[in-house]
PDB file of N, CA and C in Angstrom:
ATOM      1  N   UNK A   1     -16.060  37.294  50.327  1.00  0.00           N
ATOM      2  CA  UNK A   1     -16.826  38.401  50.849  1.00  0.00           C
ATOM      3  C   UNK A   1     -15.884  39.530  51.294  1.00  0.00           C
ATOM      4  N   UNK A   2     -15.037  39.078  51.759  1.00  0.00           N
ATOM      5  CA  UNK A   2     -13.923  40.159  52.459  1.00  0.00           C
ATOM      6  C   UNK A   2     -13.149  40.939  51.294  1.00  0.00           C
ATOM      7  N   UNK A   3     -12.849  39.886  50.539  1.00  0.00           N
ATOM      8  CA  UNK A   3     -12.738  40.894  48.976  1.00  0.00           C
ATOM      9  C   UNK A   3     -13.245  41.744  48.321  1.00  0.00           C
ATOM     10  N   UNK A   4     -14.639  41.600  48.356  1.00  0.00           N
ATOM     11  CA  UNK A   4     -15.899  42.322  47.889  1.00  0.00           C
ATOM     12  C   UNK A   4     -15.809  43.725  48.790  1.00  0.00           C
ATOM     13  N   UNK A   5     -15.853  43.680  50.107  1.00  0.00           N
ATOM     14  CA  UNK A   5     -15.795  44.450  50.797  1.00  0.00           C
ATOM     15  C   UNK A   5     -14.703  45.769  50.566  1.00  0.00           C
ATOM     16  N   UNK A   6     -13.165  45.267  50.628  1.00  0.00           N
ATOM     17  CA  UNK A   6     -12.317  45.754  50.257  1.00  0.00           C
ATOM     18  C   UNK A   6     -12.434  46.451  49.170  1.00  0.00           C
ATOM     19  N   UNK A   7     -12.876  45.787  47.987  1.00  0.00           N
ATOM     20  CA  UNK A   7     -13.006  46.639  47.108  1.00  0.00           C
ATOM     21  C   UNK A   7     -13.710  47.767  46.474  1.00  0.00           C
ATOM     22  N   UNK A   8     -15.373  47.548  47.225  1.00  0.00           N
ATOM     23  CA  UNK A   8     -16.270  48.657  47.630  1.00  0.00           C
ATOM     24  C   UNK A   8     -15.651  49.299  48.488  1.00  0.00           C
ATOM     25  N   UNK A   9     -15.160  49.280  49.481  1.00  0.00           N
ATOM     26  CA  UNK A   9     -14.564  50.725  50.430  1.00  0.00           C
ATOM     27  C   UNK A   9     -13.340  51.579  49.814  1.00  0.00           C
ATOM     28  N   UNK A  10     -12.523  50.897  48.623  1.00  0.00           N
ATOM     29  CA  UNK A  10     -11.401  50.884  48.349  1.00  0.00           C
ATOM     30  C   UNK A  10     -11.560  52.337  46.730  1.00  0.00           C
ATOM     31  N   UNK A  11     -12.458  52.590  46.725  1.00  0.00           N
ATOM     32  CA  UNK A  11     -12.966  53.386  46.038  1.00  0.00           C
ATOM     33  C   UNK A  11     -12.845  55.047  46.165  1.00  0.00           C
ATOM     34  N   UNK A  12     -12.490  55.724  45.135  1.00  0.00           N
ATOM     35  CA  UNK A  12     -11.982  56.697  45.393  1.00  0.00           C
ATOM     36  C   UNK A  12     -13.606  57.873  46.557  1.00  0.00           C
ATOM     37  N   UNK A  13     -14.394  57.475  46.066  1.00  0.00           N
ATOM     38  CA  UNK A  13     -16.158  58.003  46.193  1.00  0.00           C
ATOM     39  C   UNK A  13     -15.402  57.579  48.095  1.00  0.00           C
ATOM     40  N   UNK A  14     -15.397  56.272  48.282  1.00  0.00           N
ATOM     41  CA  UNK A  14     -15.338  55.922  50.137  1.00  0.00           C
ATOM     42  C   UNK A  14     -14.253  56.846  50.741  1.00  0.00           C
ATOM     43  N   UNK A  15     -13.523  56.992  50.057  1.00  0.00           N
ATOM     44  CA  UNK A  15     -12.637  58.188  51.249  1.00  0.00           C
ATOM     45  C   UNK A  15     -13.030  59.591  51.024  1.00  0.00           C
ATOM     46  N   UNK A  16     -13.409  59.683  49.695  1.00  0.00           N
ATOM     47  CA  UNK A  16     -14.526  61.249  50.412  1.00  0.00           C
ATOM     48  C   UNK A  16     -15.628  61.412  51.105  1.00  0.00           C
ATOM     49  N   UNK A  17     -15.789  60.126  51.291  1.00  0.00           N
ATOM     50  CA  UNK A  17     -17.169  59.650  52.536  1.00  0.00           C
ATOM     51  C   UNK A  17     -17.037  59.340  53.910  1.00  0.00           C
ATOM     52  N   UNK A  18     -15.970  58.785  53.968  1.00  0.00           N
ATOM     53  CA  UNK A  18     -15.276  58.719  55.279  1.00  0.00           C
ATOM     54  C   UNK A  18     -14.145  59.139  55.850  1.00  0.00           C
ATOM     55  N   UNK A  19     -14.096  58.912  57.075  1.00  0.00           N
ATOM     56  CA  UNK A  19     -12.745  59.731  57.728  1.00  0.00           C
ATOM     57  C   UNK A  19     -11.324  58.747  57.220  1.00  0.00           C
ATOM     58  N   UNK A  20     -10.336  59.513  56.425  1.00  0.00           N
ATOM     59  CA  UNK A  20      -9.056  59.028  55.952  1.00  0.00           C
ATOM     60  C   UNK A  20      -8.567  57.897  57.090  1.00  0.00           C
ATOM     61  N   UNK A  21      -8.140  58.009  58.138  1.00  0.00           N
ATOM     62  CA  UNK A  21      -7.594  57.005  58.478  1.00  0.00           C
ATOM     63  C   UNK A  21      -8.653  56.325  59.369  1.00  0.00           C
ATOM     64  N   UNK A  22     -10.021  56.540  59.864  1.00  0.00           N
ATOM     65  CA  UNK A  22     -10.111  55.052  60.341  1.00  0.00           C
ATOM     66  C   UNK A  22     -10.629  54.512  58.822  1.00  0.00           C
ATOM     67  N   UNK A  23     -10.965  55.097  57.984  1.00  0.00           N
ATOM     68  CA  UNK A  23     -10.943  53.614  56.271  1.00  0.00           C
ATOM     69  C   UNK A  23      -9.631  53.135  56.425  1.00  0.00           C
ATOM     70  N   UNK A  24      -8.213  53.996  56.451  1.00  0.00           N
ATOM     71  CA  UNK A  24      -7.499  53.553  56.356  1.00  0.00           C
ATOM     72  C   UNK A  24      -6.897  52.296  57.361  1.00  0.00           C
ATOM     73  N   UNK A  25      -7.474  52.327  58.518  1.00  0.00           N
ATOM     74  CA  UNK A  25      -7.525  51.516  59.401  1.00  0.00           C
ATOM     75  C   UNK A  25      -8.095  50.272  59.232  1.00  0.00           C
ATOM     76  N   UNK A  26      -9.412  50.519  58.841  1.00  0.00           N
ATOM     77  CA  UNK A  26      -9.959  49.282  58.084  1.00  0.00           C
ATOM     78  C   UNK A  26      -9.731  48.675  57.111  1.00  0.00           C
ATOM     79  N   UNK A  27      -9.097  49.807  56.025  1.00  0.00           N
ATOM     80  CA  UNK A  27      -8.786  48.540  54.978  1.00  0.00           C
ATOM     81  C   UNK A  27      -7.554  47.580  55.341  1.00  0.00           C
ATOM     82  N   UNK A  28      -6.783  48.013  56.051  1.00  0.00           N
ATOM     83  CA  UNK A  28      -5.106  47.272  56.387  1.00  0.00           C
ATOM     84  C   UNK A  28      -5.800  46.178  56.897  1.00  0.00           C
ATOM     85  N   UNK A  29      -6.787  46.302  57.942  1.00  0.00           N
ATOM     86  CA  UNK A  29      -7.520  45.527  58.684  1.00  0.00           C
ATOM     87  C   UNK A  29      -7.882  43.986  57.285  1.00  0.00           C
ATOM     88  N   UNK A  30      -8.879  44.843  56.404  1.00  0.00           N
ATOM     89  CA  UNK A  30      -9.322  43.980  55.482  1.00  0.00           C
ATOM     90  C   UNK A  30      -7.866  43.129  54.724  1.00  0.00           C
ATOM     91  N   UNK A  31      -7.051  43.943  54.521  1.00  0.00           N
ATOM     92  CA  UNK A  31      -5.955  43.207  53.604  1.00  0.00           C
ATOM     93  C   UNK A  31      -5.474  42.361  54.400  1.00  0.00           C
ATOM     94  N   UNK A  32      -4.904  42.641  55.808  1.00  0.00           N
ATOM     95  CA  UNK A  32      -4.074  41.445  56.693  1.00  0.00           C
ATOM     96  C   UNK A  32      -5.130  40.031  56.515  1.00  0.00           C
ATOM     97  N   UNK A  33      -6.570  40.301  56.448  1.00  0.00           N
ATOM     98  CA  UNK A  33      -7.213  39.268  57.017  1.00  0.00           C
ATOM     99  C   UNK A  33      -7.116  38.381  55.220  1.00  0.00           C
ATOM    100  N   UNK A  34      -7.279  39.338  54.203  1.00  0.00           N
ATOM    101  CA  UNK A  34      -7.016  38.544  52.843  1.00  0.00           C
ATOM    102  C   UNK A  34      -6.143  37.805  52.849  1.00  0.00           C
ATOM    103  N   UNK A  35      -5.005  38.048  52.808  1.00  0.00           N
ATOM    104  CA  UNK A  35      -3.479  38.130  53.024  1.00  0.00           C
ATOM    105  C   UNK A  35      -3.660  36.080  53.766  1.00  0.00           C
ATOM    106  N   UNK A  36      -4.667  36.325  54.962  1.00  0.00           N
ATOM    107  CA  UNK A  36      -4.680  35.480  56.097  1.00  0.00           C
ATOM    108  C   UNK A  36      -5.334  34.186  55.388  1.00  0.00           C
ATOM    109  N   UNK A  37      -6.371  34.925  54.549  1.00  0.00           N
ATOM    110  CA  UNK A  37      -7.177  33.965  54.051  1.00  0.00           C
ATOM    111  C   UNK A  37      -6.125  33.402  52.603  1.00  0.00           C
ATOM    112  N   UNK A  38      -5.898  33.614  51.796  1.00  0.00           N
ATOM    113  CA  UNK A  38      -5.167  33.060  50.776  1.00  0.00           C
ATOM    114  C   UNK A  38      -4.502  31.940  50.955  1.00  0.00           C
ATOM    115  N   UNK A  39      -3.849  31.480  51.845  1.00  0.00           N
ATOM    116  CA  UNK A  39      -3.247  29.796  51.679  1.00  0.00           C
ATOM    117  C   UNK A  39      -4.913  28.924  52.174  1.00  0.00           C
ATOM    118  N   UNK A  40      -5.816  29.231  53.052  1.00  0.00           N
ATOM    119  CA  UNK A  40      -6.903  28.684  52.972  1.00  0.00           C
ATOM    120  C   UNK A  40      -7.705  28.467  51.451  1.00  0.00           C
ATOM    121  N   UNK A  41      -7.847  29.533  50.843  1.00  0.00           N
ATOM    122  CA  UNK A  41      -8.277  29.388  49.136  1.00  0.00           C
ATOM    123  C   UNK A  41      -7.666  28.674  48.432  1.00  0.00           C
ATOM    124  N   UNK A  42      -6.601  28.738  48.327  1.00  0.00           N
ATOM    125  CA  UNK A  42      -5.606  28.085  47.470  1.00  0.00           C
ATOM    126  C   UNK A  42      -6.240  26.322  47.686  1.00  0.00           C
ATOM    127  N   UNK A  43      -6.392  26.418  48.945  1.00  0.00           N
ATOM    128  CA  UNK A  43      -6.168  24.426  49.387  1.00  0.00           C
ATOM    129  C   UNK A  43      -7.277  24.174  48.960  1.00  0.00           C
ATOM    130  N   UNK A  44      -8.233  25.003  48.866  1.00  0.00           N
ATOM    131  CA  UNK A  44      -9.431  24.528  48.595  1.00  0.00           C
ATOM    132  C   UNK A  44     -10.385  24.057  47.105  1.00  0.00           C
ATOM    133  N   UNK A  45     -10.738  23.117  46.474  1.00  0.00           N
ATOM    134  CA  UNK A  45     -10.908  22.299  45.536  1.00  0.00           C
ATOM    135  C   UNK A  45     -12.039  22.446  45.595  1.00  0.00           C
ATOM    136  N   UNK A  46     -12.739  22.621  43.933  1.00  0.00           N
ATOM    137  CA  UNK A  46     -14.053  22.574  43.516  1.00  0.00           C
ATOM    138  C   UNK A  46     -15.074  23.711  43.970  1.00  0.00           C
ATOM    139  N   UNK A  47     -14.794  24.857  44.255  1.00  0.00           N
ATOM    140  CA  UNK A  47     -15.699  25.837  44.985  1.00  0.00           C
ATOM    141  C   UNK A  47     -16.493  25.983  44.210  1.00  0.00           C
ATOM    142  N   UNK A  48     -18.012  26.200  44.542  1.00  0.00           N
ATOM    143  CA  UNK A  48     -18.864  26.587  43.508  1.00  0.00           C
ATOM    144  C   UNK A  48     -19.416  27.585  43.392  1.00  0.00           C
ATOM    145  N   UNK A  49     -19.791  27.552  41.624  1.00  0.00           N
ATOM    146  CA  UNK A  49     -19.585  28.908  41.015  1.00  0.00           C
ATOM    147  C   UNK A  49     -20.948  29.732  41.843  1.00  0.00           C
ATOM    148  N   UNK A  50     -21.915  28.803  41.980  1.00  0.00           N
ATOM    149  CA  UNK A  50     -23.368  29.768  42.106  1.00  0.00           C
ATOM    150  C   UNK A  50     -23.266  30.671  43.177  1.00  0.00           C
ATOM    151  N   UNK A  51     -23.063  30.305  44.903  1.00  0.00           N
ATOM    152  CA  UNK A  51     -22.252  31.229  45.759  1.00  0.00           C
ATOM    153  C   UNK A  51     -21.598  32.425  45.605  1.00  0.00           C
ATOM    154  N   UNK A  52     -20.805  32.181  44.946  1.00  0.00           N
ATOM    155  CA  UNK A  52     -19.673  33.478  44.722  1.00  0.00           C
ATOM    156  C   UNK A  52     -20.452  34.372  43.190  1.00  0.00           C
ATOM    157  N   UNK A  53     -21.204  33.646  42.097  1.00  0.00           N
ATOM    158  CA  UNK A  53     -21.870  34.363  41.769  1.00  0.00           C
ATOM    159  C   UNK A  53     -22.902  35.311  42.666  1.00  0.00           C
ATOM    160  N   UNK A  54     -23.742  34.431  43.333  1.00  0.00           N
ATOM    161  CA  UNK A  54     -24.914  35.412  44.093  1.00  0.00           C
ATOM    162  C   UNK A  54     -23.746  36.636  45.065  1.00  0.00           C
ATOM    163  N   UNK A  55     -22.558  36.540  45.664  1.00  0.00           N
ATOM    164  CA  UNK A  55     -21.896  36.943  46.157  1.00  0.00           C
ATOM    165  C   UNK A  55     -21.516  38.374  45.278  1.00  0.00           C
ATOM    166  N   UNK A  56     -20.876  38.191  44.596  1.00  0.00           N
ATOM    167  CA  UNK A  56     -20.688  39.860  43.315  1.00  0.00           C
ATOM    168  C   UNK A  56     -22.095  40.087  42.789  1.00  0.00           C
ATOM    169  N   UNK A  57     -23.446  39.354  42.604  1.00  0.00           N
ATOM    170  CA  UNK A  57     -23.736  39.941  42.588  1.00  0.00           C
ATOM    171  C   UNK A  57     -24.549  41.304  43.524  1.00  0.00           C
ATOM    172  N   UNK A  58     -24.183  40.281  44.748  1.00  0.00           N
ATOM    173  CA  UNK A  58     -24.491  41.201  46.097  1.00  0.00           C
ATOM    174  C   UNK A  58     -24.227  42.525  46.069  1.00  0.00           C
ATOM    175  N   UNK A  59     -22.229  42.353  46.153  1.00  0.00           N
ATOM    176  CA  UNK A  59     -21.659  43.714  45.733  1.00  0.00           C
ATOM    177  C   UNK A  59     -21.924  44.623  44.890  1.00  0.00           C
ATOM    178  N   UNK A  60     -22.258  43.825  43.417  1.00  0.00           N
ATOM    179  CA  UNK A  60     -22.995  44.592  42.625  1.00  0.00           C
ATOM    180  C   UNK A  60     -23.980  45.638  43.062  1.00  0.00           C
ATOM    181  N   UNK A  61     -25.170  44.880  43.731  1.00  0.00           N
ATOM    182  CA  UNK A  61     -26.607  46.048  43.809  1.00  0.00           C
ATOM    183  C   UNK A  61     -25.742  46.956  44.774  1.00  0.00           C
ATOM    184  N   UNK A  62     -25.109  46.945  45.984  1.00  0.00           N
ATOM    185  CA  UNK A  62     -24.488  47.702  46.714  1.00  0.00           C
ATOM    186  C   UNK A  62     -24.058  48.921  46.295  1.00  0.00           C
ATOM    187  N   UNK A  63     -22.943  48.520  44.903  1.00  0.00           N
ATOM    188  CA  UNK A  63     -22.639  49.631  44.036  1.00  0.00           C
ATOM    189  C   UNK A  63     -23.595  50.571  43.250  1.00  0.00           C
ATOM    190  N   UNK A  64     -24.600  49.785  42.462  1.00  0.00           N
ATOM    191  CA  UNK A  64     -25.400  50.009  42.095  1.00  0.00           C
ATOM    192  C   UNK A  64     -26.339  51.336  42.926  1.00  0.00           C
ATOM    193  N   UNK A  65     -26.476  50.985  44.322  1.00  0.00           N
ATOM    194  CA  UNK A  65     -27.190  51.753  45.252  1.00  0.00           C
ATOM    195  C   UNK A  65     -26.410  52.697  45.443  1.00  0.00           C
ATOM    196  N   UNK A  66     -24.932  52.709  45.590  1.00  0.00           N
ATOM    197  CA  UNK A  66     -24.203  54.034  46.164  1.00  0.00           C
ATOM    198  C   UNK A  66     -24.353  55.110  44.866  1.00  0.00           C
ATOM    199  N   UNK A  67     -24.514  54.435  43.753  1.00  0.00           N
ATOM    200  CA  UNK A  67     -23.655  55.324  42.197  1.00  0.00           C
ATOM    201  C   UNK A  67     -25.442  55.797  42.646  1.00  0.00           C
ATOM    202  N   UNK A  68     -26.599  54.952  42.299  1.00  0.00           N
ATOM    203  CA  UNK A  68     -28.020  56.266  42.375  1.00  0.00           C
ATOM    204  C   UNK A  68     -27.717  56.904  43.358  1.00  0.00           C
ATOM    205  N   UNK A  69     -27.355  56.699  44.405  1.00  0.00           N
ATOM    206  CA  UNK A  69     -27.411  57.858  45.630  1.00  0.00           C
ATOM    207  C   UNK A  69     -26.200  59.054  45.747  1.00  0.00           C
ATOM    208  N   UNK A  70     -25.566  59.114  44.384  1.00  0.00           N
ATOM    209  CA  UNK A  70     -24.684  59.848  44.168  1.00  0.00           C
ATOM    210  C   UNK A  70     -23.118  59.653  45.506  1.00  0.00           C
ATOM    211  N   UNK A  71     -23.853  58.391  46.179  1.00  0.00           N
ATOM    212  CA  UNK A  71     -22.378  58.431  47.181  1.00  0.00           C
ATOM    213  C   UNK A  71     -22.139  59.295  48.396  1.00  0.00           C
ATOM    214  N   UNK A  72     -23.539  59.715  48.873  1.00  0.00           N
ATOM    215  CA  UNK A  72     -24.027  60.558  49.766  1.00  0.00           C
ATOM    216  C   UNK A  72     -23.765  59.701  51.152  1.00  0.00           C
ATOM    217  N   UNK A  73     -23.172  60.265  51.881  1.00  0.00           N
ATOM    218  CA  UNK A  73     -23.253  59.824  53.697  1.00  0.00           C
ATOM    219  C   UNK A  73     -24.056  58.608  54.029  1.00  0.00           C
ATOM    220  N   UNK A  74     -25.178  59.513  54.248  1.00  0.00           N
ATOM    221  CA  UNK A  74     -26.336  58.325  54.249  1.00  0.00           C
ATOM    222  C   UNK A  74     -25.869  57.152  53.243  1.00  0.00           C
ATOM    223  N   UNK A  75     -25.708  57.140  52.537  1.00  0.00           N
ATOM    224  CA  UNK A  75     -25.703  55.494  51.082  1.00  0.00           C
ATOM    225  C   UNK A  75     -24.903  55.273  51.718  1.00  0.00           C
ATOM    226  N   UNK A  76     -23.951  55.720  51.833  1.00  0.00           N
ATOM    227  CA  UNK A  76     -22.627  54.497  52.777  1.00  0.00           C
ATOM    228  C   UNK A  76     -22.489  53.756  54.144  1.00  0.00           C
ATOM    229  N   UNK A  77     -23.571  54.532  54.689  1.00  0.00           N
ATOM    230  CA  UNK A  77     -23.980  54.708  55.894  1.00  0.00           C
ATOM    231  C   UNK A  77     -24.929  53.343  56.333  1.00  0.00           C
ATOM    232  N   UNK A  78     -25.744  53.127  55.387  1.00  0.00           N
ATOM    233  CA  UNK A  78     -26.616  52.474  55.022  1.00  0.00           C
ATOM    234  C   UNK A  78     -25.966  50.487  54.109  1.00  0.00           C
ATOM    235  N   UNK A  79     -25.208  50.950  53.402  1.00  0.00           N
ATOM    236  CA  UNK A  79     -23.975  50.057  52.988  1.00  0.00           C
ATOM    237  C   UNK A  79     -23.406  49.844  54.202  1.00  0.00           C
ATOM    238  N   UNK A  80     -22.517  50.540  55.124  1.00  0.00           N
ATOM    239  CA  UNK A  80     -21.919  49.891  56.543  1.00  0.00           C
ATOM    240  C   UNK A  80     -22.922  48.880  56.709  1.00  0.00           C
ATOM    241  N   UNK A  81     -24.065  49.271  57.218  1.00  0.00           N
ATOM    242  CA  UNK A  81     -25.061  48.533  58.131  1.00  0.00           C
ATOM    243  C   UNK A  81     -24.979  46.931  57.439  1.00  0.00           C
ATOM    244  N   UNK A  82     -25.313  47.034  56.213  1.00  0.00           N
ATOM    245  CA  UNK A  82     -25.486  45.841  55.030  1.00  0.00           C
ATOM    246  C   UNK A  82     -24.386  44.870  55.593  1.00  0.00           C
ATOM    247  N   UNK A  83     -23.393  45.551  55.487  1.00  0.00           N
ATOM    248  CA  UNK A  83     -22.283  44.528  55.473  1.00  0.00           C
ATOM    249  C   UNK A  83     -22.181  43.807  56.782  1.00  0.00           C
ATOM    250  N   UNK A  84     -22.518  45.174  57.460  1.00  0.00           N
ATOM    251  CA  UNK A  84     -22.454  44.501  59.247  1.00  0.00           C
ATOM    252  C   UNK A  84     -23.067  43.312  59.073  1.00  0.00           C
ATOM    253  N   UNK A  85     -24.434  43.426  58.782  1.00  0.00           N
ATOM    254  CA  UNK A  85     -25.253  42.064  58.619  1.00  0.00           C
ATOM    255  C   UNK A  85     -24.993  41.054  58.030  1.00  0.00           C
ATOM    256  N   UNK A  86     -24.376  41.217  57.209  1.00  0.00           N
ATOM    257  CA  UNK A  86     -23.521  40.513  56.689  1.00  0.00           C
ATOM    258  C   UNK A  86     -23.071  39.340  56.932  1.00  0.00           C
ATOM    259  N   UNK A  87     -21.792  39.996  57.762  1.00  0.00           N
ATOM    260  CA  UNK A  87     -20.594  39.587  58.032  1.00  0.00           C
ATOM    261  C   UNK A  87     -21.437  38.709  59.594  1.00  0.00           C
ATOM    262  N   UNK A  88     -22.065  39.270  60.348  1.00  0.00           N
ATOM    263  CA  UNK A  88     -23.127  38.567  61.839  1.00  0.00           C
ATOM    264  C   UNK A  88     -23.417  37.120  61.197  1.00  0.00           C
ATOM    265  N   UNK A  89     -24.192  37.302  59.538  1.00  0.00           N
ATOM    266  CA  UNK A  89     -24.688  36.789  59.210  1.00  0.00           C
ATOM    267  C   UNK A  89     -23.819  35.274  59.102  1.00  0.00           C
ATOM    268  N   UNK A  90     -22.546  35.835  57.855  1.00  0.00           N
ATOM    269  CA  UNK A  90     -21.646  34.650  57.850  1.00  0.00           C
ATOM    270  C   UNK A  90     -21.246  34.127  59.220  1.00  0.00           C
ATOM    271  N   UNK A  91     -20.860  34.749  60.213  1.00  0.00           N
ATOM    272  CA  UNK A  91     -20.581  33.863  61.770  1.00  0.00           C
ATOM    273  C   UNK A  91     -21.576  33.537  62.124  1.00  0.00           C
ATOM    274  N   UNK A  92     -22.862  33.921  62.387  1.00  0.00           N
ATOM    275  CA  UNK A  92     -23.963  32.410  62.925  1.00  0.00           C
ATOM    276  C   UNK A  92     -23.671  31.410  62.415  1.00  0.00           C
ATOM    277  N   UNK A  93     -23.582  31.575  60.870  1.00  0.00           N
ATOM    278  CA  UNK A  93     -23.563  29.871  59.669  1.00  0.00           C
ATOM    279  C   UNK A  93     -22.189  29.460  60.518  1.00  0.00           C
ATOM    280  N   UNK A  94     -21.573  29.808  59.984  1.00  0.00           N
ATOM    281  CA  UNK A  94     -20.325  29.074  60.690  1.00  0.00           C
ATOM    282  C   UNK A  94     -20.296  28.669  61.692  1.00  0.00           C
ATOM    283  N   UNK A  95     -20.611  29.132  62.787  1.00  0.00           N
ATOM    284  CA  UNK A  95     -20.828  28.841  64.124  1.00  0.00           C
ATOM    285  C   UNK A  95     -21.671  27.379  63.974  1.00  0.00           C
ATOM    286  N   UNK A  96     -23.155  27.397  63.605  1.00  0.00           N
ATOM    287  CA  UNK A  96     -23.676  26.350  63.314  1.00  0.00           C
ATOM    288  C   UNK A  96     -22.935  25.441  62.717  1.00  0.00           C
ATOM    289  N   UNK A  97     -22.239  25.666  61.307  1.00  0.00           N
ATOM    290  CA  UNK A  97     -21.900  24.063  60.506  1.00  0.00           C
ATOM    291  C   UNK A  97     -20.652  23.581  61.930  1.00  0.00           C
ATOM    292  N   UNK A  98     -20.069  24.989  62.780  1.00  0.00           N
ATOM    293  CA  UNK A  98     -18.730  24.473  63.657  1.00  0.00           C
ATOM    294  C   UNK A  98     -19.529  23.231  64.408  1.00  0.00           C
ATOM    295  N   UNK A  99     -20.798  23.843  65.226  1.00  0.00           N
ATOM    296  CA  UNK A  99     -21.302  23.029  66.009  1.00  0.00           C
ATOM    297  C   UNK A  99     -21.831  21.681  66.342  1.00  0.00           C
ATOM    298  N   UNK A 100     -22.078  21.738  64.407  1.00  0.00           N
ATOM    299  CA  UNK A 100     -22.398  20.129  63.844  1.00  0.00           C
ATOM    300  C   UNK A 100     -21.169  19.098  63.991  1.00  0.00           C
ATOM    301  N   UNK A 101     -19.918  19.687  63.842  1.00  0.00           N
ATOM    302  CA  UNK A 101     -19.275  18.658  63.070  1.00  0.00           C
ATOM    303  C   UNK A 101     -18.750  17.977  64.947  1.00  0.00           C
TER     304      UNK A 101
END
């Protein structure tokens, strides 16, 4: 997901949409945490495909939505929010499977 992310903001369209350095702030943000995550991926065996499919294609409609909206304030604006939810979204789950084990 954090990949996905990165690479939708990482777009030439997001820095004429947003202010140069806090994106730039955020993406360093996003890369340290990639960066963080990669020996976790690596260890990990058998991931499945359907997840990370429904996952791009998430990103997908996202893109999809910014390119009709020509990449207007609002569309990105609106994309922030998405992701926010997102990302809330992935820490409840986690939180829960933490709480089970």
């Amino acid at each position: 997901m954090i990949q996905q992310v990165f690479n939708l903001f990482s777009t030439q369209e997001s820095f004429a949409a947003w202010d140069k350095t806090l994106l730039d702030t955020f993406l360093t943000g996003l890369y340290q945490q990639l960066d963080d995550l990669k020996a976790c991926v690596t260890q990990q065996v058998g991931v499945e495909e359907a997840p990370l499919r429904a996952l791009r294609k998430y990103f997908h409609r996202l893109t999809v939505y910014l390119k009709g909206r020509k990449y207007l304030p609002c569309a990105w604006e609106v994309v922030r929010a998405e992701i926010v939810r997102s990302f809330s979204s992935s820490a409840n789950l986690y939180e829960r499977l933490r709480s089970k084990e």
